[in-house]
Every structure is written in C-alpha cells, then in structure tokens.
N, C-alpha and C. Protein backbone atom coordinates (compact mmCIF):
# COMPACT_ATOMS: atom_id res chain seq x y z
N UNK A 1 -13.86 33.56 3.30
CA UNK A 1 -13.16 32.50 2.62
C UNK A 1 -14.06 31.98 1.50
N UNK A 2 -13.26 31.32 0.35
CA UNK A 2 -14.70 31.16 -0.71
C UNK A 2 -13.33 30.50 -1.32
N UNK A 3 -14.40 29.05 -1.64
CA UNK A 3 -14.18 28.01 -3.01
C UNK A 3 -14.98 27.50 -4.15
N UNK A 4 -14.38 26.93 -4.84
CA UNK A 4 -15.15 26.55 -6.11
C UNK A 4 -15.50 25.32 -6.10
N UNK A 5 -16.61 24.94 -5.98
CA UNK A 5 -16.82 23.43 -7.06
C UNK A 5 -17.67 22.91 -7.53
N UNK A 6 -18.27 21.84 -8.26
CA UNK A 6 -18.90 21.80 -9.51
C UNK A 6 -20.12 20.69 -9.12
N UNK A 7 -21.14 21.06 -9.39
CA UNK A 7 -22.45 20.61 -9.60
C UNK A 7 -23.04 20.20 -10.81
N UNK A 8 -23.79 19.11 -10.70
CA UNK A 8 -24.28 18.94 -11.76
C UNK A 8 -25.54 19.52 -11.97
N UNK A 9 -25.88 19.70 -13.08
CA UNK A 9 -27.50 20.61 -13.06
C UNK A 9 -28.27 19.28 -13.68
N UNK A 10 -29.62 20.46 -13.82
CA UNK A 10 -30.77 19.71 -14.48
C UNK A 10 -30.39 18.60 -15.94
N UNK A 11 -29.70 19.32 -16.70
CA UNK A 11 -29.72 19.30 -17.92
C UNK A 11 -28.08 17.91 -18.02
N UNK A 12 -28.05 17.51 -17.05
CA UNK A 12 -26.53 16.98 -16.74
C UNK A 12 -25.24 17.42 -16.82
N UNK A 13 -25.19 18.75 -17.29
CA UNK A 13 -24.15 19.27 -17.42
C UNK A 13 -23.55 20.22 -15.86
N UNK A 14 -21.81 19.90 -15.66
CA UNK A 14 -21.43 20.45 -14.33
C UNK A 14 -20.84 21.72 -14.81
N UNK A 15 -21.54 22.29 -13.82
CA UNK A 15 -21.57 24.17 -13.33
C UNK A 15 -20.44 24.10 -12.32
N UNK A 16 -19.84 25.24 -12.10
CA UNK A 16 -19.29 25.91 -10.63
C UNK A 16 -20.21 26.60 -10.19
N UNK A 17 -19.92 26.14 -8.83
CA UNK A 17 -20.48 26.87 -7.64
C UNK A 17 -19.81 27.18 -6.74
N UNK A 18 -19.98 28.86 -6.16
CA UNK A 18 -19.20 29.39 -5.16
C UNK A 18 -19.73 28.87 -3.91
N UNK A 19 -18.91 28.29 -2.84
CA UNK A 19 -19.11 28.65 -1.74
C UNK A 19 -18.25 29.22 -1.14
N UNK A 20 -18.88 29.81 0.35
CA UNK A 20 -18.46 30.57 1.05
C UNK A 20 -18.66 30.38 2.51
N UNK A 21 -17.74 31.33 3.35
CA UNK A 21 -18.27 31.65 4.54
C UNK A 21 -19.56 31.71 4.85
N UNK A 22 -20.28 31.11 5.72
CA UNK A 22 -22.20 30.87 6.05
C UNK A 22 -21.98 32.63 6.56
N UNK A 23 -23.42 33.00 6.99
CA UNK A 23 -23.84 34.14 7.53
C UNK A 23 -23.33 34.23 9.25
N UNK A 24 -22.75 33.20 9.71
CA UNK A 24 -22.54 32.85 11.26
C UNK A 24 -21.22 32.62 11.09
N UNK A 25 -20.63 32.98 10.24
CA UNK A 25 -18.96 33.27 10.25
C UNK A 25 -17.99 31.98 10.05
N UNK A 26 -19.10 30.40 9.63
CA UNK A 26 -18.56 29.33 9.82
C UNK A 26 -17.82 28.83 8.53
N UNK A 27 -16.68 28.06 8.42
CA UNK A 27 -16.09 27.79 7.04
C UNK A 27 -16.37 26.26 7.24
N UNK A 28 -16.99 25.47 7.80
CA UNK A 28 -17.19 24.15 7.38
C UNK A 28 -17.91 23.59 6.10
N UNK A 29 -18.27 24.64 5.32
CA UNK A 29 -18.90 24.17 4.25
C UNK A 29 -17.37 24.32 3.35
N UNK A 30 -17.12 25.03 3.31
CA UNK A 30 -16.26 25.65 2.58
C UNK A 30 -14.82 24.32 2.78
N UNK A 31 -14.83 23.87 4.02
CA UNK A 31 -12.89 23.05 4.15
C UNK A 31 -13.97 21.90 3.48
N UNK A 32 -15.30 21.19 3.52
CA UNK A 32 -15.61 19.86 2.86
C UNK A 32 -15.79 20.15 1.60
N UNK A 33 -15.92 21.00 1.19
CA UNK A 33 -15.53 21.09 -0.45
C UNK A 33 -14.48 21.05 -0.57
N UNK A 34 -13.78 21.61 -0.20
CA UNK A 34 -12.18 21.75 -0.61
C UNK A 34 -11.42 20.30 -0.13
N UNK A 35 -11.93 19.55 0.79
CA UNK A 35 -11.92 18.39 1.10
C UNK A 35 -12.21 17.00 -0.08
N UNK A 36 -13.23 17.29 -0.13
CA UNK A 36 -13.75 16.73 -1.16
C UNK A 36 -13.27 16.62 -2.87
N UNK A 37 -12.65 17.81 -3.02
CA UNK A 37 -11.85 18.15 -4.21
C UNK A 37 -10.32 17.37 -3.95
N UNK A 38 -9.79 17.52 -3.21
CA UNK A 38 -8.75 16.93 -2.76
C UNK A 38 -8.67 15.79 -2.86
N UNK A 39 -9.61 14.82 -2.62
CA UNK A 39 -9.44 13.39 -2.98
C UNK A 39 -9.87 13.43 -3.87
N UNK A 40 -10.44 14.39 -4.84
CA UNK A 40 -10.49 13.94 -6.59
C UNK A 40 -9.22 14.38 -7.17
N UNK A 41 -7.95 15.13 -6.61
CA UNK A 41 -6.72 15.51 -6.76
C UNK A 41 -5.93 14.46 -7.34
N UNK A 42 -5.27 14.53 -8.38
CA UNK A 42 -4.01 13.82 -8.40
C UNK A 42 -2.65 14.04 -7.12
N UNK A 43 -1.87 13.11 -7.05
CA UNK A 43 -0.89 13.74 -6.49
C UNK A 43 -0.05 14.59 -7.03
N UNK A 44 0.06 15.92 -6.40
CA UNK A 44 0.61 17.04 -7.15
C UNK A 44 0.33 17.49 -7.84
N UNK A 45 -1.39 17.39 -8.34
CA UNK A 45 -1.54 18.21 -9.18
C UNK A 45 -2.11 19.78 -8.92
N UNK A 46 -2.42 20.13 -7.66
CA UNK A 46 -2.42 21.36 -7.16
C UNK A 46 -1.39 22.35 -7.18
N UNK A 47 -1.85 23.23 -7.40
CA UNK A 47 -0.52 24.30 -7.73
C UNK A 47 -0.03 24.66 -6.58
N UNK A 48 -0.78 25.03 -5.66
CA UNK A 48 -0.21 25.53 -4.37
C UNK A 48 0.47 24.60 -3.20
N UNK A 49 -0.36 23.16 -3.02
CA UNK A 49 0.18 22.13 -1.72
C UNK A 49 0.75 20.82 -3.02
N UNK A 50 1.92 20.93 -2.75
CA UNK A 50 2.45 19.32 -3.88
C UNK A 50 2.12 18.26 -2.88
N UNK A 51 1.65 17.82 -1.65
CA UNK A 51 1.27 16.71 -1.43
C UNK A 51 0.01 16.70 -1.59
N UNK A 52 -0.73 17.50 -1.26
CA UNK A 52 -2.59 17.28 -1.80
C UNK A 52 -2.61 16.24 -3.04
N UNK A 53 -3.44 15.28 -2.74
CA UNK A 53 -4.09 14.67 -3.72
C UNK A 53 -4.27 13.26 -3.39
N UNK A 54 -4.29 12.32 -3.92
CA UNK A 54 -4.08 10.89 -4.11
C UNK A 54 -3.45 10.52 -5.43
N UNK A 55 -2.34 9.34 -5.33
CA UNK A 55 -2.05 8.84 -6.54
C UNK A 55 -3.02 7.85 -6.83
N UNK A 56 -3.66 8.20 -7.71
CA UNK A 56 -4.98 7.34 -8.21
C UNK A 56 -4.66 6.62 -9.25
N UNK A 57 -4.10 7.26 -10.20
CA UNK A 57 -3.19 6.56 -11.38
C UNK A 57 -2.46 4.95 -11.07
N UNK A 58 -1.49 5.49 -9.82
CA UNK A 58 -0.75 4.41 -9.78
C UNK A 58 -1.63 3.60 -8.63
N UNK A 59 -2.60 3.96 -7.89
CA UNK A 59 -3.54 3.10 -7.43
C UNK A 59 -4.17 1.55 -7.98
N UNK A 60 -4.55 2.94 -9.70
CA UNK A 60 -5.50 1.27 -10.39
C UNK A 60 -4.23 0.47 -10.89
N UNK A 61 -2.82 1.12 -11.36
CA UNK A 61 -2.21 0.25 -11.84
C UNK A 61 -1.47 -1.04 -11.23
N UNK A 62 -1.31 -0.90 -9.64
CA UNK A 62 -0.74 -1.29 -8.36
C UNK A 62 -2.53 -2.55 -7.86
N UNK A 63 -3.40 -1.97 -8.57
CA UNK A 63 -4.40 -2.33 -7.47
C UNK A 63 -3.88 -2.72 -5.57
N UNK A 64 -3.38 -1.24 -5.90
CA UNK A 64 -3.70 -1.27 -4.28
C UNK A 64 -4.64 0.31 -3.63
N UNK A 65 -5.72 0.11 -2.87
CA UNK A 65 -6.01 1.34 -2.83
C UNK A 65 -5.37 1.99 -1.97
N UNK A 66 -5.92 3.54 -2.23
CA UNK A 66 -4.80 5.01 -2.02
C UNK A 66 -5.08 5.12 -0.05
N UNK A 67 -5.33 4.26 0.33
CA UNK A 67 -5.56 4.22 2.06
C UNK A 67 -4.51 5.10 2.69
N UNK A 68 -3.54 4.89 2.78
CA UNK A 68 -2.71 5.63 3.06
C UNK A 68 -3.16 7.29 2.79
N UNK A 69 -2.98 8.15 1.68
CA UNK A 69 -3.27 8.95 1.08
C UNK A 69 -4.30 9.96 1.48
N UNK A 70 -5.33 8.96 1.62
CA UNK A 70 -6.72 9.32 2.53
C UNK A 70 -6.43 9.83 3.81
N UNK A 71 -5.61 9.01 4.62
CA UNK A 71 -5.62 9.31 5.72
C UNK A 71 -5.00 10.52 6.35
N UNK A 72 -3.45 10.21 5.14
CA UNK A 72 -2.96 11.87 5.24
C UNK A 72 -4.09 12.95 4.93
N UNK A 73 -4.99 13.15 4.06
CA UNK A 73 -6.08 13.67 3.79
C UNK A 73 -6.80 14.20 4.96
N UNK A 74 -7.26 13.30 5.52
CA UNK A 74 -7.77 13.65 7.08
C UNK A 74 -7.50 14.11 7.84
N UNK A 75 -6.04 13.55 8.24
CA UNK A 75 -5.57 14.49 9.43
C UNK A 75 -5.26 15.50 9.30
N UNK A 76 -5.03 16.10 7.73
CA UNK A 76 -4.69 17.62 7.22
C UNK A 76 -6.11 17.93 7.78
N UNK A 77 -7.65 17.95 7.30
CA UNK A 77 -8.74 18.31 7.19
C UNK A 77 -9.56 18.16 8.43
N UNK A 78 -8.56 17.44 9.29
CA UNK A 78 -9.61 17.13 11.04
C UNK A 78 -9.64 18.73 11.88
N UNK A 79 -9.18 19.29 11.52
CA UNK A 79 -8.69 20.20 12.46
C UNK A 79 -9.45 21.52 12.38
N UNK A 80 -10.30 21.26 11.36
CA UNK A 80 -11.75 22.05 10.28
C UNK A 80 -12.79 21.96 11.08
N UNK A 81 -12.77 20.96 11.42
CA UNK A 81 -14.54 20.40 11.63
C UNK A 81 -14.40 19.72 13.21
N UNK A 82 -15.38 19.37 13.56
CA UNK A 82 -15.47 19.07 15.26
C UNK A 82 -15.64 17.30 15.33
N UNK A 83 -15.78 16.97 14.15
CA UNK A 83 -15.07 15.57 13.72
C UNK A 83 -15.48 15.17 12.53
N UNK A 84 -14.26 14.54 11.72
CA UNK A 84 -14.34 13.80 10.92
C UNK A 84 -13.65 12.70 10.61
N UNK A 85 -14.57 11.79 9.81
CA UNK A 85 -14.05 10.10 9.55
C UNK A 85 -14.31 9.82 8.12
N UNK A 86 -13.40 9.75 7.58
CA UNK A 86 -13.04 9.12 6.39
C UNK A 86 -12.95 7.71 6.32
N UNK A 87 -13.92 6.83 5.55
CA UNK A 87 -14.15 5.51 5.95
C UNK A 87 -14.11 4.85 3.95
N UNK A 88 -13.51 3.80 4.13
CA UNK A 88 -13.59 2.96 3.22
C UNK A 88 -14.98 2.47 2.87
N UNK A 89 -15.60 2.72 1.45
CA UNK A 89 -16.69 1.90 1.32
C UNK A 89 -16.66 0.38 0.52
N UNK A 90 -16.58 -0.39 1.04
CA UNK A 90 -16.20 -1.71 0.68
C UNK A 90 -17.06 -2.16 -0.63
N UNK A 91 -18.45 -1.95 -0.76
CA UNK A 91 -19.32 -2.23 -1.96
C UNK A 91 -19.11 -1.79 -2.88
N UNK A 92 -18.47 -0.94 -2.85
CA UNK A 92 -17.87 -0.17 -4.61
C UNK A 92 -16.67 -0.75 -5.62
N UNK A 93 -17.08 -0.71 -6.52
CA UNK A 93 -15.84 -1.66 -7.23
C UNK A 93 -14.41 -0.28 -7.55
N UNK A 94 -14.42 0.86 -7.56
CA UNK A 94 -13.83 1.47 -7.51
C UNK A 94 -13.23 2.43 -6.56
N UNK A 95 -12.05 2.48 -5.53
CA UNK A 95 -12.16 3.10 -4.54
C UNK A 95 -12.84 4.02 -4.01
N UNK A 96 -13.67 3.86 -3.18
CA UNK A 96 -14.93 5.04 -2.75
C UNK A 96 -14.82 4.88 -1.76
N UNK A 97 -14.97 6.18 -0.77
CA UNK A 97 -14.61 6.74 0.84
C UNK A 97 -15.59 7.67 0.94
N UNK A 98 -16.31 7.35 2.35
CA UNK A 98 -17.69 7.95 2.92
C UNK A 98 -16.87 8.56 4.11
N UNK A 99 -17.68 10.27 3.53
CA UNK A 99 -17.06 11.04 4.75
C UNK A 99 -17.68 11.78 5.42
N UNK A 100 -18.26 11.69 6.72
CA UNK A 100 -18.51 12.19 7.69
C UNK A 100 -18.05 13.18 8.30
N UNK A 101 -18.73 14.36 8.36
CA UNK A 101 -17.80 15.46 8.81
C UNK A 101 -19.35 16.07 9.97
N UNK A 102 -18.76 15.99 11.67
CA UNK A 102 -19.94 16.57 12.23
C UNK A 102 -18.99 18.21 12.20
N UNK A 103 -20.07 19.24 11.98
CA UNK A 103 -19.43 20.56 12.08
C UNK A 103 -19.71 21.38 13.18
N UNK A 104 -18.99 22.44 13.41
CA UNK A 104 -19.16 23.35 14.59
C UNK A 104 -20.89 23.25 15.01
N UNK A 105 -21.59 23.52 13.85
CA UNK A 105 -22.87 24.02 14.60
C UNK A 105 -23.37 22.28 14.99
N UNK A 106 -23.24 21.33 14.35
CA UNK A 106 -23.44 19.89 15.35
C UNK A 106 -24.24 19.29 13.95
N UNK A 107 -24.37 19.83 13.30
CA UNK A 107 -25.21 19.40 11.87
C UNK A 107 -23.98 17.96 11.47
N UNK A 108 -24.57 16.98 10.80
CA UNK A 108 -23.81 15.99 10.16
C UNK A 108 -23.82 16.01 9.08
N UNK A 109 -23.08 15.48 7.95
CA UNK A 109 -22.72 15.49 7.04
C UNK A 109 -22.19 14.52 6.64
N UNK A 110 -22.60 13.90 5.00
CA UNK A 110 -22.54 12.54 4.69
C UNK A 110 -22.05 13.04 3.26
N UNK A 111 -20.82 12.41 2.69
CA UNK A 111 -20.92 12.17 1.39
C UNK A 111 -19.69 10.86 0.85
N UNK A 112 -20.14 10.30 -0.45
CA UNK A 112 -19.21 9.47 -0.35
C UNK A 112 -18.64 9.51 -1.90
N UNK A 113 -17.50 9.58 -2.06
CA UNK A 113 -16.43 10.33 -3.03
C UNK A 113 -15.51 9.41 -3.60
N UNK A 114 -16.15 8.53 -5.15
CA UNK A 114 -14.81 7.65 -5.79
C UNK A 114 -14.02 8.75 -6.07
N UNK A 115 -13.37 7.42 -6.05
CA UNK A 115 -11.47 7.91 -6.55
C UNK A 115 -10.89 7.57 -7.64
C-alpha cells in the first residue's frame, strides 16, 4: 500500500514523500498520513470518497468548528490502528486537533493538524 504526502525540507520548501507498507507488513504509517490529509480535505474535494474532508470554508464563515466532521473522520480511521483519539486543541486560535494514534506494534503517535 503506498501514499503521498508533503514535507517540508531544509530550504522551506514542501516535497512529496512516499510512504509505504513498513518491512513487517504494517500500514499504520501509511492510514495516519492519509488520515492526516483528510482533515486538510475540503468536503468533497477527493475524487474518490465525496464525504472525506471537512467543511472548513463554511467552518470559518459559521464560526462554528468542524467537530462533527472530525469525528466522522475517526470512526472511518479507528479501525486502522489499535487506538485512536482525535482531540480538540483548545489553545489554538484556529481549529487544531491532536491525534493520537497507538499502532499495532504499541509505538504512539502524536500529531496535531489545523484546519
């Protein structure tokens, strides 16, 4: 299995980067990227799943955040990993969600992703 997504380098400019299946046959790197991309998604803007995404647009215009959205997010993406929690980060002035994903091999995983 193998996805794309984008790093920033030295020089500040963002690269793609492949990931893939680990050497131990595991795709948890692989569904939190694709995870992770997903809540930078518009709604519908994926070609393949029309609910993937968040309406972020009508988020800032509503100021209400995309909570809902997220959560559908999760429960699509729980079923990847041996747990994960998608959590509101309250200190950010722009919707930002810290996500925890523990994976098959028991390793944790932290990242936290405006919207």
């Amino acid at each position: 299995m193998r996805v794309y997504g984008t790093i920033e380098n030295e020089e500040g400019q963002r690269i793609w980067q492949v990931v893939t299946t680990d050497a131990n046959g595991f795709n948890d790197n692989v569904y939190l990227t694709a995870l992770c991309q997903d809540l930078l998604l518009q709604l519908g803007e994926s070609p393949f799943y029309a609910n993937f995404g968040i309406p972020a647009t009508q988020s800032v215009q509503t100021q209400v955040p995309p909570d809902y959205w997220v959560m559908q997010t999760q429960q699509e993406y729980a079923q990847y990993f041996a747990s994960l929690i998608i959590s509101k980060v309250s200190r950010a002035a722009n919707p930002t969600y810290k996500v925890v994903v523990i994976t098959h091999q028991g390793a944790i995983l932290t990242q936290e992703v405006a919207i």
